[in-house]
PDB file of N, CA and C in Angstrom:
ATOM      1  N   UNK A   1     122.067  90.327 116.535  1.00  0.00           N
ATOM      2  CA  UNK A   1     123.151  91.309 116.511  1.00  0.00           C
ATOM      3  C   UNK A   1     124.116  90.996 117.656  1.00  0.00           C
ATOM      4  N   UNK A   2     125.584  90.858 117.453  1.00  0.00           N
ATOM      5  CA  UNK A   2     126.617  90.810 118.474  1.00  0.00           C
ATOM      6  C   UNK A   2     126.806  92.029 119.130  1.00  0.00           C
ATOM      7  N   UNK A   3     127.388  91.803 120.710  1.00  0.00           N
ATOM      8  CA  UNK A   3     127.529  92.874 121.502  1.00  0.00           C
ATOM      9  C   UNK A   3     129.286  93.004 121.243  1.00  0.00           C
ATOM     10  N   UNK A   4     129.099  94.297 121.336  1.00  0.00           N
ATOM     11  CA  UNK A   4     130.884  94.677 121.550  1.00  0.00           C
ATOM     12  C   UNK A   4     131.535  94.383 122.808  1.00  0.00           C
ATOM     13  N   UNK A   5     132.605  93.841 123.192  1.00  0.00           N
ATOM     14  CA  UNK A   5     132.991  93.747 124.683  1.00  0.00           C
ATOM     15  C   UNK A   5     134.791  94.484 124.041  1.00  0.00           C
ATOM     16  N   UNK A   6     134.613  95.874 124.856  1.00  0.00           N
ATOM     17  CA  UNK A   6     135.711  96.692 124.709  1.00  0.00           C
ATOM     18  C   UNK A   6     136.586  95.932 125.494  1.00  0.00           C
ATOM     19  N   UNK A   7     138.469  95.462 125.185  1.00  0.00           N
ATOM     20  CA  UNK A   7     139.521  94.540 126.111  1.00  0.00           C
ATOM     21  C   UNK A   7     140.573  95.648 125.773  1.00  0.00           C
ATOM     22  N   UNK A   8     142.064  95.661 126.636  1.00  0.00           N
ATOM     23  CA  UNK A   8     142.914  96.173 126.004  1.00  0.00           C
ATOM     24  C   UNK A   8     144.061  94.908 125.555  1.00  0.00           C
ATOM     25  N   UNK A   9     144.727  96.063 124.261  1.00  0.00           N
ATOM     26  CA  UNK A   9     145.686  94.727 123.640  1.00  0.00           C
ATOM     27  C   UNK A   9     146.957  94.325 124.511  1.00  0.00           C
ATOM     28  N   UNK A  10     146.893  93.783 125.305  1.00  0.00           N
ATOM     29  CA  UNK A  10     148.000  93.233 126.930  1.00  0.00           C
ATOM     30  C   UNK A  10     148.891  92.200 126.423  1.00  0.00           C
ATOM     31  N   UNK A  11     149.936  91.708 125.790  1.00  0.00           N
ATOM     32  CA  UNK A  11     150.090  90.132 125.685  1.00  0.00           C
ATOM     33  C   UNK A  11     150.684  89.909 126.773  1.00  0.00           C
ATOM     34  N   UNK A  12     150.209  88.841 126.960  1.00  0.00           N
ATOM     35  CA  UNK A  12     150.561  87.777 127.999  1.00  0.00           C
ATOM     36  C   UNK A  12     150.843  88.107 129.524  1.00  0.00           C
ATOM     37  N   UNK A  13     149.820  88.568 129.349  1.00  0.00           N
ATOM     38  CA  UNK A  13     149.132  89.403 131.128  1.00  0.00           C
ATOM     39  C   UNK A  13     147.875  88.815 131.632  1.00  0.00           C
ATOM     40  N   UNK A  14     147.463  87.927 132.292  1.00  0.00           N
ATOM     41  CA  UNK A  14     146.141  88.347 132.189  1.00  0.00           C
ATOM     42  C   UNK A  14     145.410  89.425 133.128  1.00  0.00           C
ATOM     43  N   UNK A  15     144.323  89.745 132.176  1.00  0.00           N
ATOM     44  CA  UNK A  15     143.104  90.823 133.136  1.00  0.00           C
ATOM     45  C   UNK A  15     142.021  90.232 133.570  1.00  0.00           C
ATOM     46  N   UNK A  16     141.952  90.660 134.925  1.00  0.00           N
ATOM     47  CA  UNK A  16     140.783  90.188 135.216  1.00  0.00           C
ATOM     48  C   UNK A  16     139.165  91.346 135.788  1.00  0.00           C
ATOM     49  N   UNK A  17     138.132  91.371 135.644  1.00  0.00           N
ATOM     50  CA  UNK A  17     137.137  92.045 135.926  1.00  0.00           C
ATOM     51  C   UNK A  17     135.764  91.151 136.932  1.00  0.00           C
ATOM     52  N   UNK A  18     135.900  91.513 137.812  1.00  0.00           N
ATOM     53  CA  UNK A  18     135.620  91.343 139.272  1.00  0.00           C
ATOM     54  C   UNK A  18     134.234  92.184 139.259  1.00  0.00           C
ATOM     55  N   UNK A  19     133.209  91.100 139.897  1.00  0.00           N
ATOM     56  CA  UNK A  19     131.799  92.179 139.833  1.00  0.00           C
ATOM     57  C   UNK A  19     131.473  92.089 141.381  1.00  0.00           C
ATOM     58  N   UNK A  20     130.028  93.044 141.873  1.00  0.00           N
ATOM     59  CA  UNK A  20     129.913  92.538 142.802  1.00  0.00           C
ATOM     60  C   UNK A  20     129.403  91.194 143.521  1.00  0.00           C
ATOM     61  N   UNK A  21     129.121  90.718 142.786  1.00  0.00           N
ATOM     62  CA  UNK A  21     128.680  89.116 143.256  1.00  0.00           C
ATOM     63  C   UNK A  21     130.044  88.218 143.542  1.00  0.00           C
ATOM     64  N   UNK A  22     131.345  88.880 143.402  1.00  0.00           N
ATOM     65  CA  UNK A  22     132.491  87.934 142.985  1.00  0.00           C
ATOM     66  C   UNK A  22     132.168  87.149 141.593  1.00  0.00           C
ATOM     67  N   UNK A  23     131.677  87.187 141.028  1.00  0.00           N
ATOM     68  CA  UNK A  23     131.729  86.288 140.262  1.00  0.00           C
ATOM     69  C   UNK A  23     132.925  86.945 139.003  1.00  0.00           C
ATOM     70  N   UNK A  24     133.447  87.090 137.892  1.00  0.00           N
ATOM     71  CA  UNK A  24     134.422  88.002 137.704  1.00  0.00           C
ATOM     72  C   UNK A  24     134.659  86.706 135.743  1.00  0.00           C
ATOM     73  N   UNK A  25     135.153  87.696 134.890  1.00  0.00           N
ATOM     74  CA  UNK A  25     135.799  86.984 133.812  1.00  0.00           C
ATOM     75  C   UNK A  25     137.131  87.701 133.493  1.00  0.00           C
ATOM     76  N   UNK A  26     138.138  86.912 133.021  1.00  0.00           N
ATOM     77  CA  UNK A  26     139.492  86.947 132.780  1.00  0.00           C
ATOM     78  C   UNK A  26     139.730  86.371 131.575  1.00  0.00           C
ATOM     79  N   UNK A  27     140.936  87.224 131.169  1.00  0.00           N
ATOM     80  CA  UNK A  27     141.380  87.051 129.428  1.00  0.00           C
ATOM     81  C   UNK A  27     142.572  87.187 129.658  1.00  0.00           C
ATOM     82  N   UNK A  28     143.345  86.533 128.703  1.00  0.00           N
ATOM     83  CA  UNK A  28     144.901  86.742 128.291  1.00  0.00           C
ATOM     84  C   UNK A  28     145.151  86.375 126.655  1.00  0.00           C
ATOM     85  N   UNK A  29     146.208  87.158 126.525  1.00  0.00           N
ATOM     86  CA  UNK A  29     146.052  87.161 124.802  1.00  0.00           C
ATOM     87  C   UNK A  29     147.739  87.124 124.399  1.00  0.00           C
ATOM     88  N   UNK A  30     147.692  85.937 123.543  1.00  0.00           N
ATOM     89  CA  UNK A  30     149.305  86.103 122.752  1.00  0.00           C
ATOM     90  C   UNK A  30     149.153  86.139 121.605  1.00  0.00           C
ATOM     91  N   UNK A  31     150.313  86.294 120.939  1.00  0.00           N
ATOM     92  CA  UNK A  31     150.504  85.531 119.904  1.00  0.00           C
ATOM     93  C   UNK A  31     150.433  84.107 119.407  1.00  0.00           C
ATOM     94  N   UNK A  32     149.487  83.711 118.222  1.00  0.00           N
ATOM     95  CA  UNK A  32     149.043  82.181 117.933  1.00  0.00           C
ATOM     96  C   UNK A  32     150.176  81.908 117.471  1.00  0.00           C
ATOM     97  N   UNK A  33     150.606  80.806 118.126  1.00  0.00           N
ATOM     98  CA  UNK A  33     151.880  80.082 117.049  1.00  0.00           C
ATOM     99  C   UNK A  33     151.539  79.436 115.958  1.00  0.00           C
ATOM    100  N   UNK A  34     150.133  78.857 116.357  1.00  0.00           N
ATOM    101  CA  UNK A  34     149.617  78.463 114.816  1.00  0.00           C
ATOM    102  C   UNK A  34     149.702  78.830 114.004  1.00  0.00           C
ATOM    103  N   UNK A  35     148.904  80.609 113.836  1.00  0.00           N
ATOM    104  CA  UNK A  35     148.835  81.562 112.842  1.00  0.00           C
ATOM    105  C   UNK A  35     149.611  82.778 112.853  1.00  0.00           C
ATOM    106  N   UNK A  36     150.977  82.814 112.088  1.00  0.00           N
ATOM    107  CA  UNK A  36     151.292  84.180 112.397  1.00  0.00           C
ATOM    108  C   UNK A  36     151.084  85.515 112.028  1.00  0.00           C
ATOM    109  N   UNK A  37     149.915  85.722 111.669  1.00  0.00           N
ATOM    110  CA  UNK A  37     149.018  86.920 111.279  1.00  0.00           C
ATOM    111  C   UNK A  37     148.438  87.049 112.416  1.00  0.00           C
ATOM    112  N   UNK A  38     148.152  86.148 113.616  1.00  0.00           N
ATOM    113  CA  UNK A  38     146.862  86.638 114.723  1.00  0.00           C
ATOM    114  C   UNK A  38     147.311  86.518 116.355  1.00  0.00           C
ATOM    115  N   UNK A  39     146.307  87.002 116.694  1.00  0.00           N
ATOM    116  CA  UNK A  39     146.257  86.991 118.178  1.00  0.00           C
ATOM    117  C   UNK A  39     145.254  86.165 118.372  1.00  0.00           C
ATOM    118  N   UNK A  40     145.374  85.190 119.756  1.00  0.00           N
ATOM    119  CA  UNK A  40     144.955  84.470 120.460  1.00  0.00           C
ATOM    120  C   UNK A  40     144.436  84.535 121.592  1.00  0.00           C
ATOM    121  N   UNK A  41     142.821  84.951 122.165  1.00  0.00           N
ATOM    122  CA  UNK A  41     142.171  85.836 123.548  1.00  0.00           C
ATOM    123  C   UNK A  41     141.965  84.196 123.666  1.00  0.00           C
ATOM    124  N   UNK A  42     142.332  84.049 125.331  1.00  0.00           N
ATOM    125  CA  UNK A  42     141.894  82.741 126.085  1.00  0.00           C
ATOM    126  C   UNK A  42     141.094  83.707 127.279  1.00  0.00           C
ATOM    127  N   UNK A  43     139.553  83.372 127.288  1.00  0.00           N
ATOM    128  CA  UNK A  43     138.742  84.052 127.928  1.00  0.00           C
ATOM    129  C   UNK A  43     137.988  82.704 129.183  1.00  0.00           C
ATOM    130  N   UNK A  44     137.704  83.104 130.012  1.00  0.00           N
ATOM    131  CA  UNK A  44     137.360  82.306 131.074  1.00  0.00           C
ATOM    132  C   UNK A  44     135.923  83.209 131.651  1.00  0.00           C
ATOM    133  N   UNK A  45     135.224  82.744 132.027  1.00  0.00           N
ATOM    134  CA  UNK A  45     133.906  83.040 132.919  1.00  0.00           C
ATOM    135  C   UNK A  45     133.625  82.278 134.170  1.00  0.00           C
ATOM    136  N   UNK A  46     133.821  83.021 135.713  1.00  0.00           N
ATOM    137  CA  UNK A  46     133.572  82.029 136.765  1.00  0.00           C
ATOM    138  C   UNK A  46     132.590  82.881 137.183  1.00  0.00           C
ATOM    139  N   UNK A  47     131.297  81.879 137.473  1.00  0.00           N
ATOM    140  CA  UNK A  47     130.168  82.101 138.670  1.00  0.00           C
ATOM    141  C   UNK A  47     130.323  81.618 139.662  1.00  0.00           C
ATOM    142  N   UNK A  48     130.287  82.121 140.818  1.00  0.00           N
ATOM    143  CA  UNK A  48     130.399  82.027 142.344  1.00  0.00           C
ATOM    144  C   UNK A  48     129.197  81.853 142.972  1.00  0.00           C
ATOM    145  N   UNK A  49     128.189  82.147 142.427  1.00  0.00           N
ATOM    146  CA  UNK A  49     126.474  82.047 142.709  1.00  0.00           C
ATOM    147  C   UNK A  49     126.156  80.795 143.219  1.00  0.00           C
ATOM    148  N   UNK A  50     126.696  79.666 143.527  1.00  0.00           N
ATOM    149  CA  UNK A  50     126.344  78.536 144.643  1.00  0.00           C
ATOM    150  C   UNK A  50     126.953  77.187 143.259  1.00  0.00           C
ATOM    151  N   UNK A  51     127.057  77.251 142.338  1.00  0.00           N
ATOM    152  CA  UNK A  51     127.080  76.732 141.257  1.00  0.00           C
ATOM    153  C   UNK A  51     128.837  76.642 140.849  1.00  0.00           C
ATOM    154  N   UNK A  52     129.551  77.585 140.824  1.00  0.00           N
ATOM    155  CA  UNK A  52     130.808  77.632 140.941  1.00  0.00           C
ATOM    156  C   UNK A  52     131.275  76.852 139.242  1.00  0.00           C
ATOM    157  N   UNK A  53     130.337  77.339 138.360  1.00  0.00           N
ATOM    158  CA  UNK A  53     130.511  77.488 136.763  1.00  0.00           C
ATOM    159  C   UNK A  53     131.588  78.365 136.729  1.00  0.00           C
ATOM    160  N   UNK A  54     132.340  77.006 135.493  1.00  0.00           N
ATOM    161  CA  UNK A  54     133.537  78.134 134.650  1.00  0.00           C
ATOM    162  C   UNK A  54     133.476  77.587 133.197  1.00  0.00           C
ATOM    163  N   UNK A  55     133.582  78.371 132.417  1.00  0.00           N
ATOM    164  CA  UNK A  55     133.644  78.737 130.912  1.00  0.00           C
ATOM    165  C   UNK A  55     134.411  78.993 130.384  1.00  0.00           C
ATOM    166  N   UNK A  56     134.871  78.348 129.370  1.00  0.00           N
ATOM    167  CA  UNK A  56     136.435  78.705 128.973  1.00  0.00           C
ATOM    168  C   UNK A  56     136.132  79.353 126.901  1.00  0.00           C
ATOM    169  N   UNK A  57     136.716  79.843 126.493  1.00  0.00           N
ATOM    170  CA  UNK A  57     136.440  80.145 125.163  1.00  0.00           C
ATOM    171  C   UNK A  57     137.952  80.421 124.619  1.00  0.00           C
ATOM    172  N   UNK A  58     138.017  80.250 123.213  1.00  0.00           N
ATOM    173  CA  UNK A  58     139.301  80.809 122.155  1.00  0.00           C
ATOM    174  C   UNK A  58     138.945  81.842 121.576  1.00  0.00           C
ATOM    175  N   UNK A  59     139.203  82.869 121.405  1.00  0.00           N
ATOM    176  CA  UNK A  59     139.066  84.076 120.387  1.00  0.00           C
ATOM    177  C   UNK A  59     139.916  84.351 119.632  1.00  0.00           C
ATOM    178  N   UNK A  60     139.941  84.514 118.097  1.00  0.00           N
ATOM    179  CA  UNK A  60     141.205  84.685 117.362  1.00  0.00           C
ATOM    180  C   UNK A  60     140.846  86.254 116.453  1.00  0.00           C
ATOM    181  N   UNK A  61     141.895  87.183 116.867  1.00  0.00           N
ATOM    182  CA  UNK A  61     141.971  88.566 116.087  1.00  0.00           C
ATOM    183  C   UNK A  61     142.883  88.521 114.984  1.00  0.00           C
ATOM    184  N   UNK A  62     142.542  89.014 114.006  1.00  0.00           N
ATOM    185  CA  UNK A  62     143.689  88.606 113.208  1.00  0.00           C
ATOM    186  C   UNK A  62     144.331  90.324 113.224  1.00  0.00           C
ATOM    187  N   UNK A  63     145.700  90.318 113.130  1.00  0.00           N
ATOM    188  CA  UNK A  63     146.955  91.325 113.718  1.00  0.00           C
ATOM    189  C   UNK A  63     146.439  92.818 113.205  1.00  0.00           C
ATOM    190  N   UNK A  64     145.928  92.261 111.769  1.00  0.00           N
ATOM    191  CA  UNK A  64     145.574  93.581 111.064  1.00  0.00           C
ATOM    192  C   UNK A  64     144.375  94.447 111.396  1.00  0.00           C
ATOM    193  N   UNK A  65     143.407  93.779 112.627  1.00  0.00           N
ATOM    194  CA  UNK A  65     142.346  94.249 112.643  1.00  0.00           C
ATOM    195  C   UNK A  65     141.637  94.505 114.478  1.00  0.00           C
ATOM    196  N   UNK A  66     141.128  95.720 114.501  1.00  0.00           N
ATOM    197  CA  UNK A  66     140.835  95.238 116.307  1.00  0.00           C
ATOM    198  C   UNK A  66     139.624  94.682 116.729  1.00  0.00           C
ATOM    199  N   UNK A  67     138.938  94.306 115.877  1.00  0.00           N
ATOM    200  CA  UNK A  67     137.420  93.262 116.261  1.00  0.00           C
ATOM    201  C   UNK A  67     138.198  91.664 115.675  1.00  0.00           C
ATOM    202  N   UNK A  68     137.120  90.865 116.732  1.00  0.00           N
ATOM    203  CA  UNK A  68     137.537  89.574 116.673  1.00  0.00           C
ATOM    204  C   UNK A  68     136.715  89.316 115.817  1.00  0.00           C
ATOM    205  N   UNK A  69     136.915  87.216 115.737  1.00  0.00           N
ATOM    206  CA  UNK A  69     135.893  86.402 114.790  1.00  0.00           C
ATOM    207  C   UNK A  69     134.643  86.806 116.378  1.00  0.00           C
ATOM    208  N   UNK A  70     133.304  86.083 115.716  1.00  0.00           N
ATOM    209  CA  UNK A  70     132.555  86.128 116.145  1.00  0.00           C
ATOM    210  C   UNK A  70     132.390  84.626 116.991  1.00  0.00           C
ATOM    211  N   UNK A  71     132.036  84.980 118.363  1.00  0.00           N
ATOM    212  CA  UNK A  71     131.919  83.992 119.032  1.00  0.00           C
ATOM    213  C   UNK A  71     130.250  83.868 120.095  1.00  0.00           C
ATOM    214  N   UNK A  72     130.186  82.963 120.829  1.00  0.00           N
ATOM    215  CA  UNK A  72     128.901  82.545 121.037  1.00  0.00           C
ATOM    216  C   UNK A  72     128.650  82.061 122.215  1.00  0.00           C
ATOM    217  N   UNK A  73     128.284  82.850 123.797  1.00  0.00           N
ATOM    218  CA  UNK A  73     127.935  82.364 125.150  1.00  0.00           C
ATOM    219  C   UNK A  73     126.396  82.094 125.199  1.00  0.00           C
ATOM    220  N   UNK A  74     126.091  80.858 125.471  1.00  0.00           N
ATOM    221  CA  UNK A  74     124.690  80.690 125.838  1.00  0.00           C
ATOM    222  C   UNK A  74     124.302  80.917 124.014  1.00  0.00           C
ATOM    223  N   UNK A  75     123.216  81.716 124.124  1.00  0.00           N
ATOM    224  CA  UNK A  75     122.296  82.052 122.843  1.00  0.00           C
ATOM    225  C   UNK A  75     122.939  83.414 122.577  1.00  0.00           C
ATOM    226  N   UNK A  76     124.130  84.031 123.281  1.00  0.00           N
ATOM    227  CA  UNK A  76     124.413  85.077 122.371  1.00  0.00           C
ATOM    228  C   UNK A  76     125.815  85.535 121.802  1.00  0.00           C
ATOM    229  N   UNK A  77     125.759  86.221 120.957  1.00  0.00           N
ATOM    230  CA  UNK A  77     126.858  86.709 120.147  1.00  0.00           C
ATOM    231  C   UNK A  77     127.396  87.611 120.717  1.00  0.00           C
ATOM    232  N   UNK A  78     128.629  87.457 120.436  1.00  0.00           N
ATOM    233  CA  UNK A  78     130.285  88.687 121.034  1.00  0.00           C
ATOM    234  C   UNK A  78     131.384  88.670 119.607  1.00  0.00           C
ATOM    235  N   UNK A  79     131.796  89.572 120.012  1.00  0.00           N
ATOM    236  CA  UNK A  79     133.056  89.992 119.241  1.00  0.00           C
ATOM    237  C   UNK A  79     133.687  90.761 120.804  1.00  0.00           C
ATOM    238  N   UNK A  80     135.202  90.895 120.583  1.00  0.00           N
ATOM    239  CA  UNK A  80     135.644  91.180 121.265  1.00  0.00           C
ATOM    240  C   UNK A  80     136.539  92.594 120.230  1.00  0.00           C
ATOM    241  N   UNK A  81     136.976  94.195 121.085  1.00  0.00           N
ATOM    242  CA  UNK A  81     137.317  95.039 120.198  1.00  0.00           C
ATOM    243  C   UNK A  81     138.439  95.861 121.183  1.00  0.00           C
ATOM    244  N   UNK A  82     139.726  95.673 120.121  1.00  0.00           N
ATOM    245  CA  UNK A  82     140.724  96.276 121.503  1.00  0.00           C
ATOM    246  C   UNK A  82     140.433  97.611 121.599  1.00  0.00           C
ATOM    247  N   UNK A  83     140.642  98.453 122.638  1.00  0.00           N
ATOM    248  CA  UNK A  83     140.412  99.554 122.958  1.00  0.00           C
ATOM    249  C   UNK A  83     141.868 100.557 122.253  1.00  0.00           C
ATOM    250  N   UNK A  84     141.239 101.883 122.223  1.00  0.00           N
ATOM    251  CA  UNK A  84     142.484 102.564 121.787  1.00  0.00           C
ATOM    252  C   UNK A  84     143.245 103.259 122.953  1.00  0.00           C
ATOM    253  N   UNK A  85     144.509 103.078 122.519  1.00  0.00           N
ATOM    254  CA  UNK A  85     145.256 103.556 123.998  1.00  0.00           C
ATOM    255  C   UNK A  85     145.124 105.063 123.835  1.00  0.00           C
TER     256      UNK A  85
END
């Protein structure tokens, strides 16, 4: 089963979420020029834990809908779901 990760719909801002370890993930989202039905989440993951891992991912929403395709960190499943203002 995929976890929900609640984002808001921002274009071309990015947000970032800061934990206490510093370690922190950041998203920014436009419009795909590829597809013009969708949005485009460019999501990043940095660990600061001695290792200084970063993770980069594509997420594509399509315009009509606020859950993403399904995507995949490590062994698990996400969707990403814009929040309501």
């Amino acid at each position: 089963m995929e976890k929900i990760i609640p984002i808001k719909l921002t274009l071309n801002r990015t947000i970032r979420k800061t934990y206490p370890d510093r370690s922190f993930w950041k998203y920014i989202i436009y419009e795909d020029p590829a597809q013009a039905n969708s949005y485009r989440a460019h999501l990043s993951f940095h660990s600061i834990n001695g290792n200084n891992q970063i993770n980069h991912y594509e997420v594509i929403f399509n315009k009509n809908s606020n859950l993403s395709e399904l995507f995949k960190i490590d062994e698990n499943y996400f969707r990403l779901k814009f929040k309501k203002a």
